[in-house]
Each structure stands twice: as structure tokens, then as C-alpha cells.
Protein backbone atom coordinates (compact mmCIF):
# COMPACT_ATOMS: atom_id res chain seq x y z
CA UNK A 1 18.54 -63.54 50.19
CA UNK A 2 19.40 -66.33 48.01
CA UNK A 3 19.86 -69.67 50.05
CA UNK A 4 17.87 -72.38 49.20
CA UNK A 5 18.17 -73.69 45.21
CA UNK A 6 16.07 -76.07 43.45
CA UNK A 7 16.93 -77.02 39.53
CA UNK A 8 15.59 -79.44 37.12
CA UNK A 9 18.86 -81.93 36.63
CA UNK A 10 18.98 -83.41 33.13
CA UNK A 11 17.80 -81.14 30.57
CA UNK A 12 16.54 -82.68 27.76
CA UNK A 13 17.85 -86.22 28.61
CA UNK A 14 20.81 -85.47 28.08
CA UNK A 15 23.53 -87.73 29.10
CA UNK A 16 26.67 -86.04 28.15
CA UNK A 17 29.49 -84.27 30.33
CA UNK A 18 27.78 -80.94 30.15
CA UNK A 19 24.46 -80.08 31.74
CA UNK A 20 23.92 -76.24 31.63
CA UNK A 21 21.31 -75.85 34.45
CA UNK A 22 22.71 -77.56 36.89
CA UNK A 23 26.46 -76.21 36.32
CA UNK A 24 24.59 -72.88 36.32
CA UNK A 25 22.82 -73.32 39.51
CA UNK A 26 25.97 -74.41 41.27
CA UNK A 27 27.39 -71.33 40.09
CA UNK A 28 24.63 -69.26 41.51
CA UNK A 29 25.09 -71.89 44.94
CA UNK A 30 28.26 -70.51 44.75
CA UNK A 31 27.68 -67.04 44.74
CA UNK A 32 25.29 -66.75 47.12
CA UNK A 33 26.47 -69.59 49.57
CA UNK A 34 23.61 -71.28 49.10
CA UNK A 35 22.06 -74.73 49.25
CA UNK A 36 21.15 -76.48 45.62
CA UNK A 37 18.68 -79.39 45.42
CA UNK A 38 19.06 -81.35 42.16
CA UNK A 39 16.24 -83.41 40.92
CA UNK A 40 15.44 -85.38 38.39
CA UNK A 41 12.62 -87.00 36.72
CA UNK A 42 12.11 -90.75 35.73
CA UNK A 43 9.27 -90.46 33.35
CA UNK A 44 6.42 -93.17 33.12
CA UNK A 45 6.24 -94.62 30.19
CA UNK A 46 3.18 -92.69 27.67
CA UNK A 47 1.13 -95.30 26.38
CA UNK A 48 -1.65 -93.87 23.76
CA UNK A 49 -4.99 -95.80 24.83
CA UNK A 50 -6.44 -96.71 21.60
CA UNK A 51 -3.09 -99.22 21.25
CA UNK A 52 -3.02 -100.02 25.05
CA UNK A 53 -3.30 -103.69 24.09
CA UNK A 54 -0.86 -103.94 20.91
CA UNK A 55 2.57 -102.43 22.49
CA UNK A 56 4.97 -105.58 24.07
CA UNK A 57 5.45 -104.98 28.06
CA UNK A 58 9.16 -105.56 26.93
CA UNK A 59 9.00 -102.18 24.97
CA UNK A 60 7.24 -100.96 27.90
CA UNK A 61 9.76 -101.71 30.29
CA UNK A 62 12.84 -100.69 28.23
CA UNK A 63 11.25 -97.39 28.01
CA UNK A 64 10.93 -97.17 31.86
CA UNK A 65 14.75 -98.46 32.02
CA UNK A 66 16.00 -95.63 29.41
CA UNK A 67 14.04 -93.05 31.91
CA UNK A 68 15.25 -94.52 34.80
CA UNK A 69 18.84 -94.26 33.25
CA UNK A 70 18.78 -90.77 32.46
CA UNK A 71 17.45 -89.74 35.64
CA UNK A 72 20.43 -91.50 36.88
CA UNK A 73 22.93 -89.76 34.71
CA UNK A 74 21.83 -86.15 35.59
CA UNK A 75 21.68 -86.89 39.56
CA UNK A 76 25.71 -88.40 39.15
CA UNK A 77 26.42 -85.75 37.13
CA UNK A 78 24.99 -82.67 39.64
CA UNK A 79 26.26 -84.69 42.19
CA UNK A 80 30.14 -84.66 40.74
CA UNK A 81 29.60 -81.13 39.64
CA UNK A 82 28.73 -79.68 43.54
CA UNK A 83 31.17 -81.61 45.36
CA UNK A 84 33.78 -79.90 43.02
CA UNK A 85 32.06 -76.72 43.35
CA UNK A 86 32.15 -77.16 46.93
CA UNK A 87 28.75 -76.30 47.90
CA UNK A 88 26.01 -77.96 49.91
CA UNK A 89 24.10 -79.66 48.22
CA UNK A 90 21.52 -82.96 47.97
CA UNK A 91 20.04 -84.52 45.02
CA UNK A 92 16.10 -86.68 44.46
CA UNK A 93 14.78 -88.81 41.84
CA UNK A 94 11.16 -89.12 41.44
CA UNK A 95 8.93 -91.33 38.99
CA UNK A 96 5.88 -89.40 37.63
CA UNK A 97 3.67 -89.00 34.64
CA UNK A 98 4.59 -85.73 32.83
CA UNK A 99 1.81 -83.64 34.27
CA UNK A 100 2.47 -85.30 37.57
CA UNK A 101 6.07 -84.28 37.36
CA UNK A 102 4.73 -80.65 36.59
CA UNK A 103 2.64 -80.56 39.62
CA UNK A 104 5.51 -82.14 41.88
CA UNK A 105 8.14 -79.49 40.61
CA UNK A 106 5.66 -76.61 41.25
CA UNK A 107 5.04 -77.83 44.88
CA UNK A 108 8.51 -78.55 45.71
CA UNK A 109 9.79 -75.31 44.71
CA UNK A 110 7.19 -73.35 46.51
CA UNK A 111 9.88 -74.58 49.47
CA UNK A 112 12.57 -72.53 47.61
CA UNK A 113 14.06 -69.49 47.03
CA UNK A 114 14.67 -69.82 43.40
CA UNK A 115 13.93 -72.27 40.68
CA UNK A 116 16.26 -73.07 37.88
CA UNK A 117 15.83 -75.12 34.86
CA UNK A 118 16.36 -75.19 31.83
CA UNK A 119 15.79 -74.29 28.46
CA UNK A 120 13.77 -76.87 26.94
CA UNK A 121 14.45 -78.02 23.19
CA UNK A 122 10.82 -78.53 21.93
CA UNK A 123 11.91 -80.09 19.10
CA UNK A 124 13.57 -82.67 20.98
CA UNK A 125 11.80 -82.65 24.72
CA UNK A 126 8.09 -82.17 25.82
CA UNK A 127 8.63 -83.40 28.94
CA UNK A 128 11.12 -80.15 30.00
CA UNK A 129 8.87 -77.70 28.20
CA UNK A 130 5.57 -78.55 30.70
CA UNK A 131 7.86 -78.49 33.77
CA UNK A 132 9.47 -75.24 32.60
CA UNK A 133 6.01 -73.29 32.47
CA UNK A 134 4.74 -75.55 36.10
CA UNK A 135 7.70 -73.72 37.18
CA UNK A 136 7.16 -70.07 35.91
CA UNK A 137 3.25 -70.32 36.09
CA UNK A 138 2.63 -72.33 39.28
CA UNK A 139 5.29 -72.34 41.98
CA UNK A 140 5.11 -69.11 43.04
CA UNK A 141 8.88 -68.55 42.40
CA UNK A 142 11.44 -66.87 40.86
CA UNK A 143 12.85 -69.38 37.78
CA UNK A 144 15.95 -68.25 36.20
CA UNK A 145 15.73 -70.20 32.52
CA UNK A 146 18.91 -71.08 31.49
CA UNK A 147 19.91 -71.17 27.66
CA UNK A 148 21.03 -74.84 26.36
CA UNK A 149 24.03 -73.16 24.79
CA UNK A 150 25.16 -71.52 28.14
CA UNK A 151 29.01 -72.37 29.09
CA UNK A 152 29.24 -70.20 31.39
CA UNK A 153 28.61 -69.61 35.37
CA UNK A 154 26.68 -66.81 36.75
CA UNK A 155 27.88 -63.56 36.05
CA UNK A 156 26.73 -60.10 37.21
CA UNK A 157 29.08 -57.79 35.65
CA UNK A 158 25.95 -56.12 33.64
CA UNK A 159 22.36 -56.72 34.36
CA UNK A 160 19.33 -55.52 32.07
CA UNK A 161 16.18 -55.41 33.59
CA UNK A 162 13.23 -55.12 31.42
CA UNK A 163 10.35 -52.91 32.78
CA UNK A 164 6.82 -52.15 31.41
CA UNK A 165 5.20 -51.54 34.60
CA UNK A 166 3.11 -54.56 34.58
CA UNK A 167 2.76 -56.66 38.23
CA UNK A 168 5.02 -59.22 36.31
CA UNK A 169 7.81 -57.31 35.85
CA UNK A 170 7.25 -55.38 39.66
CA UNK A 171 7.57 -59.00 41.05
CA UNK A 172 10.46 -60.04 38.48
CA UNK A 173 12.71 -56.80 39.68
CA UNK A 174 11.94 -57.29 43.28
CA UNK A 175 12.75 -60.94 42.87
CA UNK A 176 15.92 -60.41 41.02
CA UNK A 177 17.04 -57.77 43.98
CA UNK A 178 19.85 -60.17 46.02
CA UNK A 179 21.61 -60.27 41.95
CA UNK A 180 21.23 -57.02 41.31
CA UNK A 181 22.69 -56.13 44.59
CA UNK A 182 25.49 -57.86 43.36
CA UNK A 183 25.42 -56.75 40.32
CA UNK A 184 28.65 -54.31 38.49
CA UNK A 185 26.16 -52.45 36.48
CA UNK A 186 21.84 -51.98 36.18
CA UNK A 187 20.21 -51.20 32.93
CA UNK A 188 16.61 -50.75 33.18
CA UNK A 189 15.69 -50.94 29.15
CA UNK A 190 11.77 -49.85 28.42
CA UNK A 191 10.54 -51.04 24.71
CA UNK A 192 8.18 -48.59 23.07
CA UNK A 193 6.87 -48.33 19.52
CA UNK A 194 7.43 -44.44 19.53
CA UNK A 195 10.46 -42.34 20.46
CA UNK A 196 9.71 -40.82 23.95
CA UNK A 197 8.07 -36.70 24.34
CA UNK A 198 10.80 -34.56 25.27
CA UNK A 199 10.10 -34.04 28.79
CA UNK A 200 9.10 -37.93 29.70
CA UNK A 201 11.70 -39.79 31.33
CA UNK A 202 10.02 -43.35 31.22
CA UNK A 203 11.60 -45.80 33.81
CA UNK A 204 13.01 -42.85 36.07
CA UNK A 205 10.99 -43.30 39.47
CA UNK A 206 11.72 -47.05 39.53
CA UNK A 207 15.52 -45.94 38.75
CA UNK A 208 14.96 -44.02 41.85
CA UNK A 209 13.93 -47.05 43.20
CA UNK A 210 16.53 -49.33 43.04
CA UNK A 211 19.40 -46.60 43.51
CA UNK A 212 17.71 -46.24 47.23
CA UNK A 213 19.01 -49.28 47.37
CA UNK A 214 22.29 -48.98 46.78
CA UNK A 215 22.23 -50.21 42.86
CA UNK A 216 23.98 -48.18 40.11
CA UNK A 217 21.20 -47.79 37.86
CA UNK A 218 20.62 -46.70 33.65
CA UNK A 219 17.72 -45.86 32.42
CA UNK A 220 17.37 -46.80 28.83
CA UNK A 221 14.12 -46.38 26.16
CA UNK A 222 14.50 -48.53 23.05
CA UNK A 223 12.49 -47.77 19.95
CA UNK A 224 10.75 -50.43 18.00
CA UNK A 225 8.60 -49.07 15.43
CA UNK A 226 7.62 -53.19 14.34
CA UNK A 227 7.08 -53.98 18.01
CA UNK A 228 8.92 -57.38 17.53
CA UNK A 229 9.90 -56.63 21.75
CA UNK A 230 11.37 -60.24 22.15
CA UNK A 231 14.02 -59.57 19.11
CA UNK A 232 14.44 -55.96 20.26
CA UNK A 233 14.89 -57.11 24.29
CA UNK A 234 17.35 -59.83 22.86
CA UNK A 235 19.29 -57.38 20.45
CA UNK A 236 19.69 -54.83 23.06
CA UNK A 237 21.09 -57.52 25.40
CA UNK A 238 23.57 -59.04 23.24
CA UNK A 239 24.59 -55.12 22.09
CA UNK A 240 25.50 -54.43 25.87
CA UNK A 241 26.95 -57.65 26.59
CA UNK A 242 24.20 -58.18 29.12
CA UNK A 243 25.06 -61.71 31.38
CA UNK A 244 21.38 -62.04 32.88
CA UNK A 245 18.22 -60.51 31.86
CA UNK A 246 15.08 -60.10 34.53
CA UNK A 247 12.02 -59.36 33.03
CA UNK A 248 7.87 -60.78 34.14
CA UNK A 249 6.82 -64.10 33.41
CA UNK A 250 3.23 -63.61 30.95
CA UNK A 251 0.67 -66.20 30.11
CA UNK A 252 -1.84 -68.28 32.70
CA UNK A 253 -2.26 -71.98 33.66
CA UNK A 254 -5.58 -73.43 33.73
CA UNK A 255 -6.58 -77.01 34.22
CA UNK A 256 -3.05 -78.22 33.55
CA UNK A 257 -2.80 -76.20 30.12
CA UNK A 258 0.08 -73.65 30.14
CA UNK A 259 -0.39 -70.32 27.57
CA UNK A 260 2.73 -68.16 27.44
CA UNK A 261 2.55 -64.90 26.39
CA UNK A 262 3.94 -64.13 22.86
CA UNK A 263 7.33 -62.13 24.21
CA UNK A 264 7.59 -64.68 26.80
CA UNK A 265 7.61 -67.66 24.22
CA UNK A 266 9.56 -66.00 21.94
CA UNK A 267 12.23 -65.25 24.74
CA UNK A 268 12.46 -68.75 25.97
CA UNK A 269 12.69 -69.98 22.44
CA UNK A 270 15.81 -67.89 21.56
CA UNK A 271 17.03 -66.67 24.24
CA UNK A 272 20.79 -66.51 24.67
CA UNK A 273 22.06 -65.38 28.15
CA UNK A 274 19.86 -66.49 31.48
CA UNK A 275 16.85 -64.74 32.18
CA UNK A 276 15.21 -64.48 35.31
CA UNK A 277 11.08 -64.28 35.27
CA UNK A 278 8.50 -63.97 37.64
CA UNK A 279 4.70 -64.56 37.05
């Protein structure tokens, strides 16, 4: 079960109205009756060394101030957004370097149920790209990323799970099992470069599975002959009007230096419903 929430408040520094993973993790709060811990990061100030002596402490302290003030947004605004939600929530600011920030999100959510965050912009935001992979890589958890265009709260009418038998994906799907038990509909969706032999039923026995437990289950093979499995997973889920995809979490963390897989990069990076991963 789903009952203690974690999410990264202010994506991207954002200090508008609209802040997609926290509205989104009310929503799954909501759902699941759950408890949702917002917190946000006040950023020290990055100061390269080789011009440690030539920057004014005023700039210095007005970048600390503009940190400080967009932690500050994103806590008021989860705050408003759960008391009109209704659900129990709480809310911390902490000041950290970004790799300490990284290493505080991945230890605090190892007290969680489920991390959420959100998409990071990596044009616009470094910061929310480390904490994003802390998250997947080193916490332990399931993180549902959630797309900076999403408008929407959690839905479960359709679910598409994507399976290649790795660990990863085992962990994603058995992760993911309190939404899919609450899901309308389960697609399990394999990606292969080569149409199936006639009497292979790829995906069936983990169909099998999840029907023992009570699911309503598909069992779908796609075709991609150019093996482009992000676009394809992304196609397919947009074609079925899919509202959250679970799929495994690839890449490895070592000394602070995050490598995502290629489909799991390219997911994150154009993804457009929530997806749930698990490393």
C-alpha cells in the first residue's frame, strides 16, 4: 500500500500558480489516502574556485536570497494545494549544495513509500536533473516522474506496463501493484525488433501473474524493426491513451556520477504522461 509520499516541491524554480509534481502527488495522496511530504531545496550558492576571490559577497548573497525565495514559493504553494485537496500533509525546506541535496533526497525517501518529482528541464535546471536520478538510482524507491506539461491528476483508467524481463522492470511492476490494482485496464506492451514465432506468446506467464491478482490484463508485442524503444514505448502510449506508464529504471550511480540508460534518458526527456520506474 501507498501511504507515505515524498515529492520534490518546486520544479525547476518555478514560481508560478502551477507546479505539476506536487499537484500530482496530492492527487495520488488523494487516491490512496495517503500522507505527502513536500520539500524543497534552497540551493547554496556555486561559486567556481578559480574566481573565488573576484565575485562581490553582495552577488553572493542575492543568489542565496533568490534560492531561499523559491524554496519558499514551492513550500506555500504545496502547502495551499493539500489543504484544498484535503489530505495530510507536512512540508521541509533544507539548504544544501546540489550533490548534498541529492544525497539528502535519496536518504529521506528511503523512509517512503513512493517518490515523486519531477521532470527536470535540462535546458533550464541542473539542479532537478541530479536529484531526479539520486531519486531513481539511490533511494531504493519507487519514483513516479512527472511530465512538466502534466495538467492533470492521477488517473488509472488505462495502465501500460512495459516488460523485458529484466530485474528493473520485475521491481517496477511489483512496485506499481497498489495502481494497478486500481487500475480500469492493464496493458503489458513487450518491444521487439522482430515480429514474434507463431507459437510464442511473449509476456503471457507474467499476464498470468498479475491476473492472480485480480488485474484485467493485455498482453501486447510491438514491432520495431529501428529499435528506437523509447519513441516506440511513447507512440504506443499516446495510441492507447495510456495515463501512467511503469517500466525499470536503467543506468548506475557511482561516486556521485549518475549514467542513465539510453531508453531511460530518452523517456525522461520526452516523456508525456507519468511514468513510474524502479532501479
Amino acid at each position: 500500500m501507498i501511504k507515505d509520499i515524498i515529492v520534490n516541491v518546486g520544479l525547476n524554480g518555478t514560481t508560478g500558480a502551477h507546479d505539476p509534481a506536487s499537484d500530482f502527488a496530492i492527487s495520488v495522496a488523494e487516491t490512496f489516502q495517503a500522507h505527502v511530504l513536500g520539500l524543497a531545496f534552497s540551493y547554496e550558492p556555486v561559486i567556481p574556485g578559480a574566481v573565488m576571490g573576484g565575485i562581490p559577497p553582495e552577488f553572493i548573497e542575492s543568489q542565496r536570497a533568490e534560492s531561499d525565495k523559491r524554496a519558499a514559493a514551492g513550500v506555500a504553494r504545496f502547502e495551499a494545494a493539500a489543504k484544498r485537496a484535503g489530505v495530510s500533509s507536512e512540508s521541509r525546506t533544507l539548504s544544501a549544495s546540489v550533490s548534498g541535496a541529492s544525497d539528502m533526497l535519496a536518504r529521506l525517501a528511503r523512509r517512503f513509500d513512493l517518490v515523486v518529482v519531477g521532470q527536470p528541464d535540462r535546458e533550464l535546471s541542473a539542479p532537478d536533473e541530479v536529484l531526479d536520478e539520486a531519486a531513481l538510482f539511490d533511494s531504493g524507491r519507487p519514483v513516479l516522474f512527472v511530465p512538466f506539461i502534466q495538467k492533470d491528476g492521477l488517473k488509472l483508467d488505462r495502465v501500460m506496463v512495459c516488460w523485458d524481463g529484466s530485474r528493473a522492470a520485475t521491481r517496477a511492476i511489483a512496485d506499481s501493484l497498489p495502481f494497478l490494482k486500481k487500475a480500469g485496464q492493464v496493458e503489458i506492451v513487450m518491444v521487439a525488433s522482430k515480429s514474434a514465432k507463431g507459437d510464442e506468446i511473449a509476456g503471457v506467464d507474467l499476464g498470468q501473474h498479475l491476473a492472480r491478482h485480480g488485474l484485467k490484463v493485455d498482453v501486447k508485442r510491438i514491432t520495431s524493426p529501428d529499435i528506437d524503444v523509447a519513441s516506440t514505448i511513447l507512440s504506443h502510449a499516446a495510441d492507447s491513451s495510456a495515463d501512467l506508464i511503469v517500466m525499470g529504471g536503467y543506468g548506475h550511480s557511482r561516486l556521485r556520477e549518475f549514467v542513465l540508460g539510453g531508453v531511460t534518458k530518452s523517456i525522461l526527456e520526452t516523456m508525456t504522461v507519468p511514468v513510474l520506474m524502479s532501479h
